[in-house]
C-alpha atoms as a PDB file:
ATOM      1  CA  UNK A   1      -9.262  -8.124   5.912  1.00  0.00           C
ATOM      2  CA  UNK A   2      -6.350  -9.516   3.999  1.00  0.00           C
ATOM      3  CA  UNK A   3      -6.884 -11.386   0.369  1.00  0.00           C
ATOM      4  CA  UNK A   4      -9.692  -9.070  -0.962  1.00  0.00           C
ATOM      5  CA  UNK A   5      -7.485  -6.274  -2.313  1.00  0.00           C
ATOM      6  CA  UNK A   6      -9.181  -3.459  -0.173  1.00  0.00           C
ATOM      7  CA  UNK A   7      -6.839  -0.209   1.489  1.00  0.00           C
ATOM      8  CA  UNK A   8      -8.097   0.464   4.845  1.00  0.00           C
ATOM      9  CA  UNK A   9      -7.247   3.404   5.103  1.00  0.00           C
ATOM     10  CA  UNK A  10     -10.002   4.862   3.105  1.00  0.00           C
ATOM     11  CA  UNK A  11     -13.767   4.559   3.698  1.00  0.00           C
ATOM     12  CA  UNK A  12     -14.976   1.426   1.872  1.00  0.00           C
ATOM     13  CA  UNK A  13     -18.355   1.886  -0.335  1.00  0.00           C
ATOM     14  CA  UNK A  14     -20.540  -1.098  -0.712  1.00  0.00           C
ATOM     15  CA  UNK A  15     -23.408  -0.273  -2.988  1.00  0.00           C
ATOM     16  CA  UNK A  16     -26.789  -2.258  -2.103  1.00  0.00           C
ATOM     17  CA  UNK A  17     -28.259  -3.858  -5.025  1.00  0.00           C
ATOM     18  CA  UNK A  18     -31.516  -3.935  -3.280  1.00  0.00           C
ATOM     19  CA  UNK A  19     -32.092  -0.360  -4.875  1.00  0.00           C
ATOM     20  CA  UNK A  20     -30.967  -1.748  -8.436  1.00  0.00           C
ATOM     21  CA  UNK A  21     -33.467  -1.774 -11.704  1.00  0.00           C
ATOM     22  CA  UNK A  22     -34.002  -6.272 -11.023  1.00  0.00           C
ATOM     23  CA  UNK A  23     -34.276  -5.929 -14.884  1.00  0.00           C
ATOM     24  CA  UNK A  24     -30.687  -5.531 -15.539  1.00  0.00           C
ATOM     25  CA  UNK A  25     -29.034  -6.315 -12.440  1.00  0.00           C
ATOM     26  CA  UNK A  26     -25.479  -7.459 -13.996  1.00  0.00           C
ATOM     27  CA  UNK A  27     -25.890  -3.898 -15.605  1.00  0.00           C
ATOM     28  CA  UNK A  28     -26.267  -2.050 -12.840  1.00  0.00           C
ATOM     29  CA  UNK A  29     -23.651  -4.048 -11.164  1.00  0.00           C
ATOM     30  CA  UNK A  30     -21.153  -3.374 -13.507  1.00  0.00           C
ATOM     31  CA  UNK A  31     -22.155   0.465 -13.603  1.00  0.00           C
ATOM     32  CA  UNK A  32     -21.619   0.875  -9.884  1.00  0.00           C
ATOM     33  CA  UNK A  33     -18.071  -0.510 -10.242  1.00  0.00           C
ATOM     34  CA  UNK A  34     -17.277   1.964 -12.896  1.00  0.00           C
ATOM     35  CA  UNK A  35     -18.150   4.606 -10.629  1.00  0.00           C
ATOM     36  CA  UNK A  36     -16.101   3.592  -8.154  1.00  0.00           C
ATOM     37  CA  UNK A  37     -17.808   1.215  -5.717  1.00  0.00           C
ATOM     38  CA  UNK A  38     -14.862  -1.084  -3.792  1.00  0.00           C
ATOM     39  CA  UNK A  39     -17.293  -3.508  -3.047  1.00  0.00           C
ATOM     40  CA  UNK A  40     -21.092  -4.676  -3.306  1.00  0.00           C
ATOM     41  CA  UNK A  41     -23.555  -5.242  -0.527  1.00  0.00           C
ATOM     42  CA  UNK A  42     -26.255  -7.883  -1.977  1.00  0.00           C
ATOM     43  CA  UNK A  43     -29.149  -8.689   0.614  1.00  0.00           C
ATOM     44  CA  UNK A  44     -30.378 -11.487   0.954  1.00  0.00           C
ATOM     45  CA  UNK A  45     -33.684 -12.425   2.530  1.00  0.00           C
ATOM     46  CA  UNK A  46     -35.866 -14.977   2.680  1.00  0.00           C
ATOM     47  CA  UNK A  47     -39.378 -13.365   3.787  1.00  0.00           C
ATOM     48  CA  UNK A  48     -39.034 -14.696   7.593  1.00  0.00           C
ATOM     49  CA  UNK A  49     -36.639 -13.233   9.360  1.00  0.00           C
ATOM     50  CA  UNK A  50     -37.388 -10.066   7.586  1.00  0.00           C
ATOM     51  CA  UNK A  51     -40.511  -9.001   5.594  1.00  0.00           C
ATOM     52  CA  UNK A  52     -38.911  -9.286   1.893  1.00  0.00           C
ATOM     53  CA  UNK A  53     -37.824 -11.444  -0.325  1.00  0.00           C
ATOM     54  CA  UNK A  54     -34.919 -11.135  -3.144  1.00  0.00           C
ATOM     55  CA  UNK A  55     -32.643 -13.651  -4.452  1.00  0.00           C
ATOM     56  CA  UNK A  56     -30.429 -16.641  -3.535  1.00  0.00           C
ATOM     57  CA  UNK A  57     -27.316 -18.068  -4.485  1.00  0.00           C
ATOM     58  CA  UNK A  58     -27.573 -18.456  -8.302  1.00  0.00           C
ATOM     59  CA  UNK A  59     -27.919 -14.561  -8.589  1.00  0.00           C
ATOM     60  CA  UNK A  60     -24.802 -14.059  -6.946  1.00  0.00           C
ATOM     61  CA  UNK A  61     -23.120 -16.579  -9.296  1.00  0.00           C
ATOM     62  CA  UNK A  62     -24.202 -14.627 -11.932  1.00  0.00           C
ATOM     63  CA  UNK A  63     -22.823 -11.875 -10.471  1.00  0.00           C
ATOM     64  CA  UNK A  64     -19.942 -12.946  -9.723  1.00  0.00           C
ATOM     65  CA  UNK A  65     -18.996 -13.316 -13.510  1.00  0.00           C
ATOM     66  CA  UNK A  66     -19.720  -9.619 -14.304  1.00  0.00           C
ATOM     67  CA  UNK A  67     -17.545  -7.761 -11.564  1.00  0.00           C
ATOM     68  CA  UNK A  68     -14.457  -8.203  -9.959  1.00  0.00           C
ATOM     69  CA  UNK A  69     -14.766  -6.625  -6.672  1.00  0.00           C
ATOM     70  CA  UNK A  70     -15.856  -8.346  -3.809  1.00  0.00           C
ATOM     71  CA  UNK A  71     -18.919  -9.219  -3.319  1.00  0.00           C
ATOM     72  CA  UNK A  72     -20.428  -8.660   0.518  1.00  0.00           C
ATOM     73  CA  UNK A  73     -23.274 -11.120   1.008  1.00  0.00           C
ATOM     74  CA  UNK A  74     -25.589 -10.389   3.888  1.00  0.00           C
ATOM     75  CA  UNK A  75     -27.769 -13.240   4.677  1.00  0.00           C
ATOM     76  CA  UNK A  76     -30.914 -11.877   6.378  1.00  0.00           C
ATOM     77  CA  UNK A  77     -32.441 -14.991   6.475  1.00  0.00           C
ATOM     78  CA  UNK A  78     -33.036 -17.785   9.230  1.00  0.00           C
ATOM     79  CA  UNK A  79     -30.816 -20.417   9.700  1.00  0.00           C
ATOM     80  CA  UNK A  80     -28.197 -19.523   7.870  1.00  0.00           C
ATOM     81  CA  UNK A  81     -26.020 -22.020   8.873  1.00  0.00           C
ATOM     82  CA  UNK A  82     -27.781 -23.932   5.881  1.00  0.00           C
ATOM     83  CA  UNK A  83     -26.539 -22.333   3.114  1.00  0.00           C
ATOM     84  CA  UNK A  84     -23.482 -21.012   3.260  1.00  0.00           C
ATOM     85  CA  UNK A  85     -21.514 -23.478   1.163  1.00  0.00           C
ATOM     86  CA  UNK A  86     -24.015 -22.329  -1.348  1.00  0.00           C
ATOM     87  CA  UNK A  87     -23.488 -18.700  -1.155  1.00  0.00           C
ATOM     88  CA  UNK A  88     -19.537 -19.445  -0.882  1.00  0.00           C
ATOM     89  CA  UNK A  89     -19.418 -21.361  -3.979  1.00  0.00           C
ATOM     90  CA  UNK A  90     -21.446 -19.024  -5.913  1.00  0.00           C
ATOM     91  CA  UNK A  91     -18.805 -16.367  -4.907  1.00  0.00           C
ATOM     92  CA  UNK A  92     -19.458 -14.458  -2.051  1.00  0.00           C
ATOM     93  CA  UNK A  93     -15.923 -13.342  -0.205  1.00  0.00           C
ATOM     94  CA  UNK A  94     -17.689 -12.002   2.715  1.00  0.00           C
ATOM     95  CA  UNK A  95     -20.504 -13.847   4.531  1.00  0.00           C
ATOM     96  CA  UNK A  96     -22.436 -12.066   6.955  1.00  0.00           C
ATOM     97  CA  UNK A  97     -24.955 -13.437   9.079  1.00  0.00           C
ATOM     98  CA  UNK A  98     -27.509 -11.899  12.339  1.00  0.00           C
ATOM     99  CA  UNK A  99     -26.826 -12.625  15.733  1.00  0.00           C
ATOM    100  CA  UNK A 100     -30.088 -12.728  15.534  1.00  0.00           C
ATOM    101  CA  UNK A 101     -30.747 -15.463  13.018  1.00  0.00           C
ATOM    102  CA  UNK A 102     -28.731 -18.703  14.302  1.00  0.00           C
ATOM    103  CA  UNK A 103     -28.321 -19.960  17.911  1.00  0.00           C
ATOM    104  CA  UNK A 104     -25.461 -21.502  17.212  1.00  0.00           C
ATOM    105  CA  UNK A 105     -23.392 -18.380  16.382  1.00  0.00           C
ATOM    106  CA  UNK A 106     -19.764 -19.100  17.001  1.00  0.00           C
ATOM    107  CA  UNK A 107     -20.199 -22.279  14.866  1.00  0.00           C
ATOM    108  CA  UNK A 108     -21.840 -20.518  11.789  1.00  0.00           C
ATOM    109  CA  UNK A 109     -19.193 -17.827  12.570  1.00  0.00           C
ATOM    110  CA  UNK A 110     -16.388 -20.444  12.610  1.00  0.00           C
ATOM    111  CA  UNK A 111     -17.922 -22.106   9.426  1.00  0.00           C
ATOM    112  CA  UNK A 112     -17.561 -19.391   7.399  1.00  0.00           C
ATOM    113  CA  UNK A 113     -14.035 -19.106   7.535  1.00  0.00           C
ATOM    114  CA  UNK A 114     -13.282 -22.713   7.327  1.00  0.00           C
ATOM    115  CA  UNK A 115     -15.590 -22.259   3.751  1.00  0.00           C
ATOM    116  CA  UNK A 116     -12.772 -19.570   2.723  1.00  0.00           C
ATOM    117  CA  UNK A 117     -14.803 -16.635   3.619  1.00  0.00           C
ATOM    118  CA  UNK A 118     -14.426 -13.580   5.463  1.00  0.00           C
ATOM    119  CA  UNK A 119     -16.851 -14.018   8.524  1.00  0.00           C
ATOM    120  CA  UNK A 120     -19.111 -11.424   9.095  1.00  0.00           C
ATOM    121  CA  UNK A 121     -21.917 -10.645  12.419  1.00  0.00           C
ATOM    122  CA  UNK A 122     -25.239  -8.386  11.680  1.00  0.00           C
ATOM    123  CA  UNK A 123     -26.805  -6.860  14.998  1.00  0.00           C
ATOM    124  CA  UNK A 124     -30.382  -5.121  14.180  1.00  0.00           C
ATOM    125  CA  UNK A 125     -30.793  -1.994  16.278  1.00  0.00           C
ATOM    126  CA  UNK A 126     -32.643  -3.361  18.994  1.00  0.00           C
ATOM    127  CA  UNK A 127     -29.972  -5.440  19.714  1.00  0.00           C
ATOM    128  CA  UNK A 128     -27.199  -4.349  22.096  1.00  0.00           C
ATOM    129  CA  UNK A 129     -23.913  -4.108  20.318  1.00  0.00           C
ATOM    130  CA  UNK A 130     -22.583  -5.576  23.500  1.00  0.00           C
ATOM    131  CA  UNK A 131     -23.853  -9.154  22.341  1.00  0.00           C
ATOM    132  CA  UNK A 132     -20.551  -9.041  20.244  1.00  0.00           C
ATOM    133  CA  UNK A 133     -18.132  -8.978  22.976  1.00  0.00           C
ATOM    134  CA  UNK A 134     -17.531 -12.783  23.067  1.00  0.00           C
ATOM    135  CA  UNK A 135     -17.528 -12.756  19.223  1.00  0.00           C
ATOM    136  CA  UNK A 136     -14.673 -10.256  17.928  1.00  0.00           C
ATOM    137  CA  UNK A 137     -12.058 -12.760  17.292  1.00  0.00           C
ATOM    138  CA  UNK A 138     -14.122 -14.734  15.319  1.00  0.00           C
ATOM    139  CA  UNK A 139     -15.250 -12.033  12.515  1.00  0.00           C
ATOM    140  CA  UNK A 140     -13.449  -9.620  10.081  1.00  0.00           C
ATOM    141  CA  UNK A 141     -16.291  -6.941   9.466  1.00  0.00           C
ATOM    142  CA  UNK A 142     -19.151  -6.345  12.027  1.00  0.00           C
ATOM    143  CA  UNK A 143     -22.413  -5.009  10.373  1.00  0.00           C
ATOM    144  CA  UNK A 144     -24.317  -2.135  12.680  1.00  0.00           C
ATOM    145  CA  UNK A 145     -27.489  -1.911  11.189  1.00  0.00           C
ATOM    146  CA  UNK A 146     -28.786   1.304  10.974  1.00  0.00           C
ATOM    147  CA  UNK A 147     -32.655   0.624  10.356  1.00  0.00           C
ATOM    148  CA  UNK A 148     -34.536  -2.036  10.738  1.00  0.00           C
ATOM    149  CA  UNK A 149     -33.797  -4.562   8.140  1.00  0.00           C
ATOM    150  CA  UNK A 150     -36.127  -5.678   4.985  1.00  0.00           C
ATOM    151  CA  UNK A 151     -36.602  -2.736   2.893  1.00  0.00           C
ATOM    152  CA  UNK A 152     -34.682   0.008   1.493  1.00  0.00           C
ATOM    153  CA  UNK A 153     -35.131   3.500   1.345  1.00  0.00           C
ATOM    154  CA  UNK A 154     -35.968   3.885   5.388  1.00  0.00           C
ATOM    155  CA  UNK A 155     -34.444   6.730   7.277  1.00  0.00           C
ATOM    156  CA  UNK A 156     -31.392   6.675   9.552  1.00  0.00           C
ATOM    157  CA  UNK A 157     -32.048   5.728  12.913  1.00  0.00           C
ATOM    158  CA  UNK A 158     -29.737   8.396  14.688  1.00  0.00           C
ATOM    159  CA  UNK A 159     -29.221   5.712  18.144  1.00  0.00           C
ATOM    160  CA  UNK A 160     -26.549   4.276  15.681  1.00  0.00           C
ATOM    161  CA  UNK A 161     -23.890   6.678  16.563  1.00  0.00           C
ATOM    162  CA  UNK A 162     -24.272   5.559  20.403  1.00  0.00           C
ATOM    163  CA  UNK A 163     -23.766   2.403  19.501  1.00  0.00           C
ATOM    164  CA  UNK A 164     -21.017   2.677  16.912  1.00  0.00           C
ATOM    165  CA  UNK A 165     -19.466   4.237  20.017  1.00  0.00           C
ATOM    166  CA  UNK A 166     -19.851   1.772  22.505  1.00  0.00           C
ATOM    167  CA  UNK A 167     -18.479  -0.717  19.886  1.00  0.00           C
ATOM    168  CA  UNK A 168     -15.335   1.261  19.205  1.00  0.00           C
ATOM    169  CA  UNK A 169     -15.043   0.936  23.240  1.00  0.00           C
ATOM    170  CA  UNK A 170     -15.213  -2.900  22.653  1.00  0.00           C
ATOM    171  CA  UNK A 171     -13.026  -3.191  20.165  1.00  0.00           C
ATOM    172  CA  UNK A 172     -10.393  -1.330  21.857  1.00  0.00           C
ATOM    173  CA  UNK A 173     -10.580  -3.667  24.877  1.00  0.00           C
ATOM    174  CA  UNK A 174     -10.470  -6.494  22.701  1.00  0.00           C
ATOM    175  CA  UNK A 175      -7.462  -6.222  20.495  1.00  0.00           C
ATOM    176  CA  UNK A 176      -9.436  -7.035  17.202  1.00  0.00           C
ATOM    177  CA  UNK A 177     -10.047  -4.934  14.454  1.00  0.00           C
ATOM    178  CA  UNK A 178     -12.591  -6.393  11.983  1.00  0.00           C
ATOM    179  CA  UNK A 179     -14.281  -3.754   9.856  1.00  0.00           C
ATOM    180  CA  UNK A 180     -16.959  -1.792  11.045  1.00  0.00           C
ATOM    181  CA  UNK A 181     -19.876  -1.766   8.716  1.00  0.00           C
ATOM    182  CA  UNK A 182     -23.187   0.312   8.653  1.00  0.00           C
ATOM    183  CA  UNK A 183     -26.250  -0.043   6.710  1.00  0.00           C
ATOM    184  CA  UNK A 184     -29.603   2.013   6.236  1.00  0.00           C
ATOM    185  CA  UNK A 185     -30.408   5.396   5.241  1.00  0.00           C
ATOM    186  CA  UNK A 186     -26.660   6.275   4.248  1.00  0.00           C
ATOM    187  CA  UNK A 187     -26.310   9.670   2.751  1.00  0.00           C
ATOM    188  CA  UNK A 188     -23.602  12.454   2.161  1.00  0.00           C
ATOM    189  CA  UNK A 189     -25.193  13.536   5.991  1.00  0.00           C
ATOM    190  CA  UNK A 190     -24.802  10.604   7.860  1.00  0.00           C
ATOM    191  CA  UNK A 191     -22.318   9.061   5.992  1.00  0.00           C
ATOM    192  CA  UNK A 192     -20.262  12.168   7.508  1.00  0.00           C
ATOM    193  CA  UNK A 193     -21.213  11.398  10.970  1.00  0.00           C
ATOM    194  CA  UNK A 194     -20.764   7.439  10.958  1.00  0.00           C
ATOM    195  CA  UNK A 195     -17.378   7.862   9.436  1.00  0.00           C
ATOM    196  CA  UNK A 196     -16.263   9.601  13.155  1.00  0.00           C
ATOM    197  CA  UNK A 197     -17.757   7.319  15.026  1.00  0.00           C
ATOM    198  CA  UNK A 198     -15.662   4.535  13.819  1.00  0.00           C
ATOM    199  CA  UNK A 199     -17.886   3.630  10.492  1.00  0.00           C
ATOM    200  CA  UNK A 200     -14.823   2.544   7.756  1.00  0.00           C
ATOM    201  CA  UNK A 201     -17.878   0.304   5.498  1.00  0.00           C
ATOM    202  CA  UNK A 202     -20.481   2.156   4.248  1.00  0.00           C
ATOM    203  CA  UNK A 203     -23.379   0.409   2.823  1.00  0.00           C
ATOM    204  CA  UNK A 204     -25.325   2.808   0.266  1.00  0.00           C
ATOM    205  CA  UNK A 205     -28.410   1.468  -1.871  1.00  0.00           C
ATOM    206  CA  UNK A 206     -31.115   4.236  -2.967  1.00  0.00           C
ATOM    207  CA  UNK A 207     -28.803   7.183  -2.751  1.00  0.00           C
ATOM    208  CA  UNK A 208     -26.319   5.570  -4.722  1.00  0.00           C
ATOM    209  CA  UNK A 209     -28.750   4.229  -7.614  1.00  0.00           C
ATOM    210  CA  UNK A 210     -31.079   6.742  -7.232  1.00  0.00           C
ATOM    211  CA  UNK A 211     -27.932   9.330  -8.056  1.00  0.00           C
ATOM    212  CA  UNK A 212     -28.496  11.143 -11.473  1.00  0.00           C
ATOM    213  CA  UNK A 213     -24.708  11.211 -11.025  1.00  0.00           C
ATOM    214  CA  UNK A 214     -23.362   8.023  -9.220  1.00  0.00           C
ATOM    215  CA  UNK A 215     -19.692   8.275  -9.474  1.00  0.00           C
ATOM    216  CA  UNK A 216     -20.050  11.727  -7.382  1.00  0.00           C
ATOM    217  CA  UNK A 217     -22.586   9.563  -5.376  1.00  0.00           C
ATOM    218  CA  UNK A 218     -19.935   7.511  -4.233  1.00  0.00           C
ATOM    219  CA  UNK A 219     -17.413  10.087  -3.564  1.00  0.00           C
ATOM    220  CA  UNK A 220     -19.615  12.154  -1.662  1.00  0.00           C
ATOM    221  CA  UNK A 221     -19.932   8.962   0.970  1.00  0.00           C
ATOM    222  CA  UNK A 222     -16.104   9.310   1.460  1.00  0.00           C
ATOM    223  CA  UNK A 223     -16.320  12.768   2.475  1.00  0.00           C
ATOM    224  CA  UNK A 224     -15.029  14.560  -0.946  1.00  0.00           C
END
């Protein structure tokens, strides 16, 4: 994913600010970047396509002017295709939307980039990865979710790792090579076991804020 300053050969951690204290969210922020976070995962959902509700585009403006490092928006939301000048002008570098969410996918997909985005696809995990097949060359990070999305804190739903496999089989068939993100009850444990299967974006909320230590937090996700 060229233009966003990110090595790939290391394991990318994207702290979700859906575990962050809402009180002092450009603190928290900022604190997770000190401890190393590359990027940061902010959710967004709008209480129909999933069961929550956080924040819009104006938080991740104000965001935006407290930290540096990209910022990873995931748009659980319907319809997506509505806002996403919105989100892109408030910041965002990466734009991720459900398969999901919009019929018209490759457009949304396509729009995205022509906004000056990196394009990114969500699948939830009742969705066969094999949806993606006709959508590789299209997106630059592919987001395998790894519970069912809307709230934090849920457990790790341990089908992932088939599916991170048969995506690695796509993706070697199809001569792309957009990251490979994962999000949902991401630990030291399963951060371990997602990174063989292909995992190089690891989306982290409660163990990361939760952390009494959150630089060694973050390290721990990279496997040191």
């Amino acid at each position: 994913m060229s233009g966003i300053g990110i090595d790939r050969d290391d394991v990318i951690v994207a702290p979700s600010l859906l575990s962050a204290d809402f009180s002092c969210l450009g603190d928290e922020a900022a604190d997770v970047v000190e401890a190393g976070a590359d990027w940061l995962h902010l959710d967004i959902m709008d209480g129909h396509f999933v069961p929550n509700i956080t924040f819009g585009p104006r938080v991740v403006a104000a965001l935006r002017q407290r930290v540096k490092v990209p910022l990873d928006v995931h748009l659980m939301i319907e319809e997506p295709e509505r806002f996403l000048g919105e989100f892109v002008e408030a910041g965002a570098d990466i734009v991720t939307v459900h398969f999901e969410a919009t019929v018209h996918i490759h457009r949304t997909l396509q729009r995205i980039r022509d906004l000056g985005a990196k394009a990114g696809v969500a699948v939830n995990p009742g969705t066969p990865v094999e949806v993606l097949r006709d959508l590789l060359d299209l997106v630059d990070l592919v987001l395998v979710m790894s519970v069912n999305p809307g709230f934090g804190g849920q457990a790790f739903i341990t089908g992932t790792l088939a599916r991170l496999k048969r995506l690695a089989e796509l993706l070697a068939t199809s001569g792309s090579a957009p990251y490979v993100e994962v999000d949902g009850g991401i630990n030291r444990d399963t951060a371990d076991r997602v990174r063989r299967y292909g995992a190089d974006v690891l989306v982290a909320g409660s163990y990361v804020f939760s952390s009494p230590d959150r630089a060694e937090a973050i390290a721990s996700l990279r496997g040191r």
